[in-house]
Protein backbone atom coordinates (compact mmCIF):
# COMPACT_ATOMS: atom_id res chain seq x y z
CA UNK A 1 63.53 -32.04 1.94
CA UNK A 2 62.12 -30.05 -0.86
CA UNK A 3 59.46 -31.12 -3.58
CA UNK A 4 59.63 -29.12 -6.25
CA UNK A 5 56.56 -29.21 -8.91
CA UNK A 6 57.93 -27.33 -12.10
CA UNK A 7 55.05 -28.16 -14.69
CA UNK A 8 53.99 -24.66 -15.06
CA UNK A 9 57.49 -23.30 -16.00
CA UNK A 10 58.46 -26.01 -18.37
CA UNK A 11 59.02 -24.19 -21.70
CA UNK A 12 59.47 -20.54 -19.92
CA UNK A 13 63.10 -21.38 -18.37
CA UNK A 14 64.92 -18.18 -18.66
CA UNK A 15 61.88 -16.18 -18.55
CA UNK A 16 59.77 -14.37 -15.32
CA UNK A 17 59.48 -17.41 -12.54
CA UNK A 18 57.00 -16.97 -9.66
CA UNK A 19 57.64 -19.26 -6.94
CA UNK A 20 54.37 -20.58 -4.47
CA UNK A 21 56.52 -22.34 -1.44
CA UNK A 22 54.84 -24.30 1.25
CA UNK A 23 56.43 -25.10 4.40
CA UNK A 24 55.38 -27.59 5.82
CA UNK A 25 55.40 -28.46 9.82
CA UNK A 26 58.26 -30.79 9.79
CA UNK A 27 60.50 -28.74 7.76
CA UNK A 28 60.06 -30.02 4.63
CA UNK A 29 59.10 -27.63 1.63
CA UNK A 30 57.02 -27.64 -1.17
CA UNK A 31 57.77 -25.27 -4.30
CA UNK A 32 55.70 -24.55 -6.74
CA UNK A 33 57.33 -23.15 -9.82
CA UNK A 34 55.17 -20.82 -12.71
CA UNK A 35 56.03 -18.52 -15.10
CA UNK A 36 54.48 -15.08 -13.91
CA UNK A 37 52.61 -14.75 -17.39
CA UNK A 38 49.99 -17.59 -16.06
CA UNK A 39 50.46 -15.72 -12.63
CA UNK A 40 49.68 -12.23 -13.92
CA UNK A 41 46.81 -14.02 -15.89
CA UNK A 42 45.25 -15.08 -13.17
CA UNK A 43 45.78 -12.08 -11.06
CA UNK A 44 44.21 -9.60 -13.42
CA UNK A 45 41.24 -11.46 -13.05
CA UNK A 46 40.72 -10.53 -9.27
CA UNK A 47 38.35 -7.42 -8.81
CA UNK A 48 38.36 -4.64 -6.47
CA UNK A 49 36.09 -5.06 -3.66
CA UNK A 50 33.83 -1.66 -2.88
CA UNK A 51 36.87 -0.74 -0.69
CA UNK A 52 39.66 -1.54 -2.95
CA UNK A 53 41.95 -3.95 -3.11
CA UNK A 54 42.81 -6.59 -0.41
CA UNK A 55 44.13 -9.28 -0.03
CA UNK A 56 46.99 -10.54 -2.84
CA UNK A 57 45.57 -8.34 -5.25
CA UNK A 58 46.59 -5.65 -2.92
CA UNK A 59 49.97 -5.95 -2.57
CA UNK A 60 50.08 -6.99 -6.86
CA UNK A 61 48.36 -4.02 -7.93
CA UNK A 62 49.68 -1.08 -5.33
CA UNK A 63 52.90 -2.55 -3.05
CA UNK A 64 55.51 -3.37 -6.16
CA UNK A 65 57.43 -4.14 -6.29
CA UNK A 66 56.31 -6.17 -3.39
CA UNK A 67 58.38 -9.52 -4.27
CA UNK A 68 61.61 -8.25 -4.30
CA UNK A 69 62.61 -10.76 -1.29
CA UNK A 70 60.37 -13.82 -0.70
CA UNK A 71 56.77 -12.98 1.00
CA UNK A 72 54.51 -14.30 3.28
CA UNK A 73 51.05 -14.50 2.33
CA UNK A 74 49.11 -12.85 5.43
CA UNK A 75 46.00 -14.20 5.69
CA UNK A 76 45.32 -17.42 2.91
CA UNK A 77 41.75 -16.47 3.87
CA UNK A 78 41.48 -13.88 1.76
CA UNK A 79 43.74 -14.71 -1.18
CA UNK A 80 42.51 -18.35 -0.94
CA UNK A 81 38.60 -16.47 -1.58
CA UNK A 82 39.49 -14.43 -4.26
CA UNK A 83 41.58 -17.10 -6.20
CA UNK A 84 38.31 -19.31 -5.50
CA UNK A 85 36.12 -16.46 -6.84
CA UNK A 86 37.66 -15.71 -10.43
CA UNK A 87 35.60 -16.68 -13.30
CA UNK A 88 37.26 -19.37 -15.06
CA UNK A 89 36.07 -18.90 -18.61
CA UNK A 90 38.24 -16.98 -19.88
CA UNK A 91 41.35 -18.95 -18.31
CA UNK A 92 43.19 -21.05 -20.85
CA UNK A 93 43.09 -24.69 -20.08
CA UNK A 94 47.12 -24.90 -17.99
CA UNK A 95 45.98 -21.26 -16.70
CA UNK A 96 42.67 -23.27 -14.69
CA UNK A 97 44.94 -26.07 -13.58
CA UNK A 98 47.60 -23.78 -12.85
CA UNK A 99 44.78 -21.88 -10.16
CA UNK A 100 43.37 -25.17 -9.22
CA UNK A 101 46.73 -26.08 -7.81
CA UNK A 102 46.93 -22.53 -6.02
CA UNK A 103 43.59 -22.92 -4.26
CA UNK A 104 44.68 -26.73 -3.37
CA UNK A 105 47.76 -25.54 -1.85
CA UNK A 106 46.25 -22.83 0.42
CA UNK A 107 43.48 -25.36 1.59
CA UNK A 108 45.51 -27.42 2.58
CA UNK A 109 48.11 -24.94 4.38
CA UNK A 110 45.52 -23.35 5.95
CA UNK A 111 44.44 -26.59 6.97
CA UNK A 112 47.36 -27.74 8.97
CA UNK A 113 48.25 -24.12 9.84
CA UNK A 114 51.34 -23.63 7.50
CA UNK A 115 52.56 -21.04 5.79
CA UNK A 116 53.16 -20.31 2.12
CA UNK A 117 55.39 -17.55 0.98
CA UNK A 118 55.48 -16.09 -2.50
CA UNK A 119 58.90 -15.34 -4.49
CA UNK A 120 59.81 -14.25 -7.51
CA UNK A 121 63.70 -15.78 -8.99
């Protein structure tokens, strides 16, 4: 079964979509739908670490075009920090939701031990 949450796309149809899909352990999938304006928001807010970039920000800013077929995030440890990590006050108010629902996502994936993949349609 799949449970599709398309509250961050409503108004975009026909523009950019980023898809956020967790698959659960019993099959079942849940798909978050966003148009990549809030998602390039929120990812130009990530920093550089001394070393560069890791993490999501990595493969954003130096793999493209990374997303040309769906992608599995690595290690949610990393992305789930530097989502957690962005300073909020610039964010417009569906922009903070928008990451809220990221972060809750990835706890609880990394929680049960599931995977999310990233696509872009």
């Amino acid at each position: 079964m799949e449970i599709v949450n398309s509250k961050y796309y409503e108004g975009y149809e026909g523009e950019g979509e980023m898809q956020f899909i967790r698959h659960f352990s019993n099959g079942d999938k849940f798909i978050l739908r966003i148009w990549d304006g809030y998602f390039d928001q929120i990812m130009g807010l990530i920093e550089p670490e001394e070393s560069g970039w890791t993490g999501l920000a990595y493969y954003y800013n130096v793999e493209e075009p990374w997303w040309e077929e769906p992608w599995r995030i690595p290690d949610i440890d990393i992305v789930l920090e530097q989502l957690q990590n962005i300073k909020t006050d610039s964010l417009n108010e569906d922009t903070n939701e928008l990451l809220k629902e990221i972060c809750n996502m990835l706890l609880s994936s990394k929680e049960f031990n599931e995977d999310v993949w990233i696509a872009d349609e």
